[in-house]
N, C-alpha and C. Protein backbone atom coordinates (compact mmCIF):
# COMPACT_ATOMS: atom_id res chain seq x y z
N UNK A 1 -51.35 -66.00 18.10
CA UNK A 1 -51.56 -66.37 19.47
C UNK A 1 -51.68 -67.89 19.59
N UNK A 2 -52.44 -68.79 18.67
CA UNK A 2 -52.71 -69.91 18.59
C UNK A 2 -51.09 -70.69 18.73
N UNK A 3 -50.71 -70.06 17.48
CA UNK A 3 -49.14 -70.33 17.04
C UNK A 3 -48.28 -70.52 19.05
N UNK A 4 -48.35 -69.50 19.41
CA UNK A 4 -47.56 -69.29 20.72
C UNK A 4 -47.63 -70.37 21.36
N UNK A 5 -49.31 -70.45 21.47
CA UNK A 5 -49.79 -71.41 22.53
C UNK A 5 -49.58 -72.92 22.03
N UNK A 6 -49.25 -73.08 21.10
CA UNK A 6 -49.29 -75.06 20.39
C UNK A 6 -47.83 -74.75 20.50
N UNK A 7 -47.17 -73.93 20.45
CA UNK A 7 -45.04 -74.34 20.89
C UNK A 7 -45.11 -74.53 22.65
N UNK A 8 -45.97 -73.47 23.03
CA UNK A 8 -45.68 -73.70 24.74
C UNK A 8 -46.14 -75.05 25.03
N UNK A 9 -47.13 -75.56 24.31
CA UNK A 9 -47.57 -76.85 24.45
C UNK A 9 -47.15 -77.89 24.18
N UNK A 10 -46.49 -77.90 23.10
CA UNK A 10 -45.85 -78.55 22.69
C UNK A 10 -44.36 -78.89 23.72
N UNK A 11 -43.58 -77.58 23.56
CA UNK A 11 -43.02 -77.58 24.56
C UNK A 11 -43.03 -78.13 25.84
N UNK A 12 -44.20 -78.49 27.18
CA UNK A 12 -44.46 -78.93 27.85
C UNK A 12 -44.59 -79.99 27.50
N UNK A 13 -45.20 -80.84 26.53
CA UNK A 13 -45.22 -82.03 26.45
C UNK A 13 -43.66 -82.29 25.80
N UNK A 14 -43.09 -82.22 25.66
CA UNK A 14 -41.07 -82.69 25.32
C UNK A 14 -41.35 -82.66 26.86
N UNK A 15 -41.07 -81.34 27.41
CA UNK A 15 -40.04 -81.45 28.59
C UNK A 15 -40.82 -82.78 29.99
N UNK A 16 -42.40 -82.71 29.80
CA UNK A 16 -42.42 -84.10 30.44
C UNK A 16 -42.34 -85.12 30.10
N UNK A 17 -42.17 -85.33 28.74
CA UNK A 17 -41.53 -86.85 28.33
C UNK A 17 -40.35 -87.12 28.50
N UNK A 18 -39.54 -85.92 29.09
CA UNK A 18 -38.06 -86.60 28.78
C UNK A 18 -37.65 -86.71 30.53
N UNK A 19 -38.92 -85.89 31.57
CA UNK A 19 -38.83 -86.01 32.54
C UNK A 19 -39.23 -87.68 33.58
N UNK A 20 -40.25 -88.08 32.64
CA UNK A 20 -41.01 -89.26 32.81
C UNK A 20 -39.71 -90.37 32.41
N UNK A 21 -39.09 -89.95 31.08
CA UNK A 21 -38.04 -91.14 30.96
C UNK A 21 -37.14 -90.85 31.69
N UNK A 22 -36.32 -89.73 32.37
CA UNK A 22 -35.46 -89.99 33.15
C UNK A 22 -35.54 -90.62 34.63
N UNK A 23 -36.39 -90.77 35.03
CA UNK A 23 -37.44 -91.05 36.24
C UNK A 23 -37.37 -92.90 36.30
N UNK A 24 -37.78 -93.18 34.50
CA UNK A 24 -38.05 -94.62 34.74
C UNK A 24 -37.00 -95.34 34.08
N UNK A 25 -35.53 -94.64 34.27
CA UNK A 25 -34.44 -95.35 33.54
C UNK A 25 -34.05 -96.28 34.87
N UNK A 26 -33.76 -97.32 35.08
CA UNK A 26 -32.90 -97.94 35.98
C UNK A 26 -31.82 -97.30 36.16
N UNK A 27 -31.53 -97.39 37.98
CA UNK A 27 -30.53 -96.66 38.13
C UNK A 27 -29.35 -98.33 38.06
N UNK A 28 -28.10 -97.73 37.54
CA UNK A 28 -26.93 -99.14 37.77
C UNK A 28 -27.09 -99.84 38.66
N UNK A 29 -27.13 -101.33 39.09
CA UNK A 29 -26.91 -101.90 40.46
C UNK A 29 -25.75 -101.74 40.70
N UNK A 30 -25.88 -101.64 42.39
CA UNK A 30 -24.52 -101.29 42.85
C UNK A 30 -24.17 -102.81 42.49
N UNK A 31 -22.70 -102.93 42.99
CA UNK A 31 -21.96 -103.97 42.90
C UNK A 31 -22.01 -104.36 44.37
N UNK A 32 -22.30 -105.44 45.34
CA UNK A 32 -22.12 -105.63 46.71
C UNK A 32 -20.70 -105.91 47.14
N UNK A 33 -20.33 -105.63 47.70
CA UNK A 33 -18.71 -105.80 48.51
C UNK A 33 -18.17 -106.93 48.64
N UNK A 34 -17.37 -107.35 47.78
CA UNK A 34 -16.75 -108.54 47.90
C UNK A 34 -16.62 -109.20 49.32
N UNK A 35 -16.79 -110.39 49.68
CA UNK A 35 -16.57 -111.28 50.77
C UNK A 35 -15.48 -111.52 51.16
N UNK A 36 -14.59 -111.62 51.90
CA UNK A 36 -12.80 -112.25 51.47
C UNK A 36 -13.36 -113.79 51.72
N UNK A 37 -14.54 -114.41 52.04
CA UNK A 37 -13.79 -115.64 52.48
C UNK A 37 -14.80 -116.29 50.82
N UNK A 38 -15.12 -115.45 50.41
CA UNK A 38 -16.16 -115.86 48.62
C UNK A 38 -15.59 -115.67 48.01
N UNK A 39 -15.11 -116.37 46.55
CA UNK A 39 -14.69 -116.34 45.18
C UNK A 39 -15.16 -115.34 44.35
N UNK A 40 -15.21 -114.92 43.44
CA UNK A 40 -16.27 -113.83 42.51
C UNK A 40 -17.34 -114.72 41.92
N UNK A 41 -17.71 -115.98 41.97
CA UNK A 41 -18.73 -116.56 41.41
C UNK A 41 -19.54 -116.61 43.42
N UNK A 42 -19.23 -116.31 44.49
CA UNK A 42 -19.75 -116.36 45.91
C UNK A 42 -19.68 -117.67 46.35
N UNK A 43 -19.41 -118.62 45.48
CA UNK A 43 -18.81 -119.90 46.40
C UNK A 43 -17.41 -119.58 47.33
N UNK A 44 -18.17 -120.02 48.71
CA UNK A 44 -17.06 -120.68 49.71
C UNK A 44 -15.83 -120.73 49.17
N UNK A 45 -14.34 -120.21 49.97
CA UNK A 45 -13.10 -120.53 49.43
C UNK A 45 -12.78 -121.73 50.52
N UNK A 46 -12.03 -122.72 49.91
CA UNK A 46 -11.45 -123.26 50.74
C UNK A 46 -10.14 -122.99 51.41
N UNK A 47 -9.95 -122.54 52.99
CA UNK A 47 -9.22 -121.77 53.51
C UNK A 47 -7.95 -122.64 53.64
N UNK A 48 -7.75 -123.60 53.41
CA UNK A 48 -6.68 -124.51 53.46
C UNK A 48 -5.69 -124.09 51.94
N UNK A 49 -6.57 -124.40 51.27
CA UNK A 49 -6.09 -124.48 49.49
C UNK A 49 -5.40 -122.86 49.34
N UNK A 50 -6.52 -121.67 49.77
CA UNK A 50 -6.27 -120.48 49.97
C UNK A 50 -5.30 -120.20 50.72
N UNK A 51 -4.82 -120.94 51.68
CA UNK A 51 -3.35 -120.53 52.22
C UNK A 51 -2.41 -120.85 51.62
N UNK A 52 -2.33 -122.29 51.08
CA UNK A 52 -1.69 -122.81 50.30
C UNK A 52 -1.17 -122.03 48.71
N UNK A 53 -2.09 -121.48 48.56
CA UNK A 53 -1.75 -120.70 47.30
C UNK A 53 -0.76 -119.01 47.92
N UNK A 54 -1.22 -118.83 48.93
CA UNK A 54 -0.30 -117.65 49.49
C UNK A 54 0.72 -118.09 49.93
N UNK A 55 1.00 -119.05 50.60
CA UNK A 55 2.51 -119.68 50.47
C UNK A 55 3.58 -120.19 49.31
N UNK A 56 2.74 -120.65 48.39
CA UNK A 56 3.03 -120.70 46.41
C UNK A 56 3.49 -119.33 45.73
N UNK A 57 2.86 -118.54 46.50
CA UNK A 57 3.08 -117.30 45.97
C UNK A 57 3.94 -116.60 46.30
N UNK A 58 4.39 -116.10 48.30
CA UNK A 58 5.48 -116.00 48.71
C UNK A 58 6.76 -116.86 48.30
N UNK A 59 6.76 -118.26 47.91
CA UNK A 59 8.28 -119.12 47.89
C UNK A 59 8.31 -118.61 46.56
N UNK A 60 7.32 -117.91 45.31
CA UNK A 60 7.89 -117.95 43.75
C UNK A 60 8.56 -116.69 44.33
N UNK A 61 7.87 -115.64 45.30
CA UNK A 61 8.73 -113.83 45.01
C UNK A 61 9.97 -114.41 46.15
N UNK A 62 9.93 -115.18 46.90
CA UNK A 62 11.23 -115.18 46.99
C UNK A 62 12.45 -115.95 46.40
N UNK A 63 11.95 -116.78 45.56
CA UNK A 63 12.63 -117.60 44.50
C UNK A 63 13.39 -116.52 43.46
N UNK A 64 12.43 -116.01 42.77
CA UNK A 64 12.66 -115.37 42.19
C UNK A 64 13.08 -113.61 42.85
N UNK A 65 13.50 -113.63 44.07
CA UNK A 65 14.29 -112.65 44.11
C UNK A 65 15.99 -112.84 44.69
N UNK A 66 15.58 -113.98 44.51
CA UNK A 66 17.02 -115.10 45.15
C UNK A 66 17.69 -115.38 43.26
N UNK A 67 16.75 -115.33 42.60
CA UNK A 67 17.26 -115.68 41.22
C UNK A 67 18.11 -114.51 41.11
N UNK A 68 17.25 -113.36 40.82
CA UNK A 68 17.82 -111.94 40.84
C UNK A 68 19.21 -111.29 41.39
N UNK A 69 19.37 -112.01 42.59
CA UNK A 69 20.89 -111.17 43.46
C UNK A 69 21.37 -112.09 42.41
N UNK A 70 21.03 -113.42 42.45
CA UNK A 70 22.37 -114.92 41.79
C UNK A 70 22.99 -114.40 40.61
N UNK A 71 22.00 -113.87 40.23
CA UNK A 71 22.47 -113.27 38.09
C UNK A 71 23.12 -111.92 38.14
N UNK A 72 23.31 -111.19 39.39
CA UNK A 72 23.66 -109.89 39.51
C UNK A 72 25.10 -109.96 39.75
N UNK A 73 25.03 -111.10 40.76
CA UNK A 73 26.57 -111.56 41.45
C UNK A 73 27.51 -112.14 40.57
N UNK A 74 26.64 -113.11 39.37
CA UNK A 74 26.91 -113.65 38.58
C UNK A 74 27.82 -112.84 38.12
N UNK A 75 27.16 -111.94 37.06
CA UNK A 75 27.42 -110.97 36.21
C UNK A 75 28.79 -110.38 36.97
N UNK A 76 28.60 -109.65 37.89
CA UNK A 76 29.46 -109.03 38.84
C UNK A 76 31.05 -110.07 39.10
N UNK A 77 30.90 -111.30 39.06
CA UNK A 77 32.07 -112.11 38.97
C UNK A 77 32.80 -112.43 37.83
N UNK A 78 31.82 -112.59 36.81
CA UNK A 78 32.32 -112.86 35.23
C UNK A 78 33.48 -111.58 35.03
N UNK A 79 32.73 -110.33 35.03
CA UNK A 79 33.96 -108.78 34.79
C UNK A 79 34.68 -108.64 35.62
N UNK A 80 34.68 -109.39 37.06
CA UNK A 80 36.09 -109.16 37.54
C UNK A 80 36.94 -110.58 37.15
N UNK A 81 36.15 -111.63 36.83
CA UNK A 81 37.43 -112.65 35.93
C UNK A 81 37.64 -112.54 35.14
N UNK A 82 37.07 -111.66 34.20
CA UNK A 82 37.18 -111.16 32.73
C UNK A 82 38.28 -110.19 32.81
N UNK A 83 38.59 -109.15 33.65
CA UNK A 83 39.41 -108.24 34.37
C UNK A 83 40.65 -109.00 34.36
N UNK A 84 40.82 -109.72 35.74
CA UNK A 84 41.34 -110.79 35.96
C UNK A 84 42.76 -111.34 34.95
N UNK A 85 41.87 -112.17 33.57
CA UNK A 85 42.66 -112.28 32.82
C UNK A 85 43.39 -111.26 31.88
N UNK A 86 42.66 -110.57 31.36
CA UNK A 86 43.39 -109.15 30.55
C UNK A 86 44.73 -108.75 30.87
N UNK A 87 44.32 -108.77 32.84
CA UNK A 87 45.73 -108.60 33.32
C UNK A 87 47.22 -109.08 33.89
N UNK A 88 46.30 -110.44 33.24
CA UNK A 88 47.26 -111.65 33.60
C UNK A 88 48.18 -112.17 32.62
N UNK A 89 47.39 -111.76 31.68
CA UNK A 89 48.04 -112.14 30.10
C UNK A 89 48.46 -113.16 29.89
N UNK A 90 48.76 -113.68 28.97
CA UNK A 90 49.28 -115.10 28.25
C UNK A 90 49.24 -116.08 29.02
N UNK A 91 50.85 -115.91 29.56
CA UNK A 91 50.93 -117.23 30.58
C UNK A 91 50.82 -117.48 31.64
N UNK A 92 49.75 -116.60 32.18
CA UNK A 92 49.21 -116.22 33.72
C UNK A 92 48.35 -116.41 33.97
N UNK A 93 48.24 -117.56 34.96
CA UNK A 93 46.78 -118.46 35.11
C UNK A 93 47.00 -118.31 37.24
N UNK A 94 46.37 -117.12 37.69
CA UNK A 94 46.16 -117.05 39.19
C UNK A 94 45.40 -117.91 39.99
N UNK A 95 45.89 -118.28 41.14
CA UNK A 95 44.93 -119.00 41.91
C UNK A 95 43.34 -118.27 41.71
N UNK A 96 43.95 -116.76 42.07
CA UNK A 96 42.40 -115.99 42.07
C UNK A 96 41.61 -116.25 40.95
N UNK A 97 42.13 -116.49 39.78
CA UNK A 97 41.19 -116.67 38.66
C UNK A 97 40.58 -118.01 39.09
N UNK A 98 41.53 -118.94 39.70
CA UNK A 98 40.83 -120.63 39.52
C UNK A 98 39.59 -120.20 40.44
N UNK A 99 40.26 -119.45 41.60
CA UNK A 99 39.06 -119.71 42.59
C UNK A 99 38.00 -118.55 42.02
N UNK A 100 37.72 -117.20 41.45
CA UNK A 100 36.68 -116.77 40.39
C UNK A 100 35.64 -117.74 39.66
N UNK A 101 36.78 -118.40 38.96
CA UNK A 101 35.65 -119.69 38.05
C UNK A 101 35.39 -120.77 38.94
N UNK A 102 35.92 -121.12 40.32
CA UNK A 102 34.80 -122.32 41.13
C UNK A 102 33.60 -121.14 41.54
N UNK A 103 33.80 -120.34 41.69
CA UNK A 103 32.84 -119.82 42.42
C UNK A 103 31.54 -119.24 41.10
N UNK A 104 32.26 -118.89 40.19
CA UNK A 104 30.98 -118.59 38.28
C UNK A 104 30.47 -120.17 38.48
N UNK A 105 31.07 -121.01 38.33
CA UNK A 105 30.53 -122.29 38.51
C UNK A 105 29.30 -122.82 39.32
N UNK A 106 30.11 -122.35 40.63
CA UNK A 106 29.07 -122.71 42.02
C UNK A 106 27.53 -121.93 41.83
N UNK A 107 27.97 -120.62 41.50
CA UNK A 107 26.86 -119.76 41.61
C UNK A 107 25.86 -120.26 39.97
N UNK A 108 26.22 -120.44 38.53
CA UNK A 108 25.79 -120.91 37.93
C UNK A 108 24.54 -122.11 37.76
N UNK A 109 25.39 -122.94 38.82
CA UNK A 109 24.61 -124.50 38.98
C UNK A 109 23.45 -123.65 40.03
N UNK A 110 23.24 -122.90 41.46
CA UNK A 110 22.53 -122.58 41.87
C UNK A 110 21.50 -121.84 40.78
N UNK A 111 21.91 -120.93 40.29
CA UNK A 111 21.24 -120.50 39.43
C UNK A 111 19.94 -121.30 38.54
N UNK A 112 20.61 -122.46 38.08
CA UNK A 112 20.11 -123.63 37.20
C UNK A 112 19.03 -123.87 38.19
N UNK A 113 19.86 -124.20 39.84
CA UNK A 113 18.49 -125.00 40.49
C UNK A 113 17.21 -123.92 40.85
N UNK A 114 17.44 -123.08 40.73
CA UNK A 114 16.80 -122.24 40.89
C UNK A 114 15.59 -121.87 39.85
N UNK A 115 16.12 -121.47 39.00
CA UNK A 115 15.06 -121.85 37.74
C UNK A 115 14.35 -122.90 37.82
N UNK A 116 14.99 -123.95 37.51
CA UNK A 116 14.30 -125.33 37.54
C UNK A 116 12.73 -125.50 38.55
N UNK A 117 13.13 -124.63 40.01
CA UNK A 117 11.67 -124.53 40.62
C UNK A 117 10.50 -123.94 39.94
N UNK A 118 10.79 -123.07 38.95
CA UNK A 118 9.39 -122.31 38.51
C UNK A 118 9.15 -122.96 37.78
């Protein structure tokens, strides 16, 4: 009987120690809601600089989606002047080919300037 009674006791004392520590664990701090016009350190943004960087950011995605058609078209002109000659053979040099390569040319140098911005 003794035996019974020192496990139930025992017993009760576990289950309120582990009740007492769950009680006095800190709960996580929340995180508070970012500001839009605060940095992650909560300093002030400067709304000038901050636009400025969203306009930096729009001219690179459209830079670089202006790069993208240029190298597509590119590509796309090279295999039809590549075409072009195969079927021109030897001693067959077409206006269409000259004007193909001003235009691999033209589009090339854009290309170049294009890069050169990033």
């Amino acid at each position: 009987m003794k035996f019974i009674v020192s496990i139930a006791m025992g017993a009760l004392l576990l289950a309120g120690s582990t009740v007492g520590q769950q009680e006095s664990e800190p709960k996580p701090a929340e995180r508070p809601k970012q500001n839009q016009n605060r940095s992650l350190d909560g300093t002030p943004l400067d709304p000038f600089k901050e636009a400025a960087r969203i306009r930096e950011k729009a001219a690179a995605a459209k830079n670089y989606k202006e790069l993208k058609e240029a190298a597509a078209e590119l590509t796309d002109l090279s295999q039809k002047l590549n075409q072009d000659v195969l079927d021109g053979g030897e001693d067959v040099i077409s206006a269409r080919i000259l004007d193909r390569a001003d235009k691999i040319e033209k589009l090339a140098r854009r290309i170049k300037d294009k890069a050169k911005a990033y």
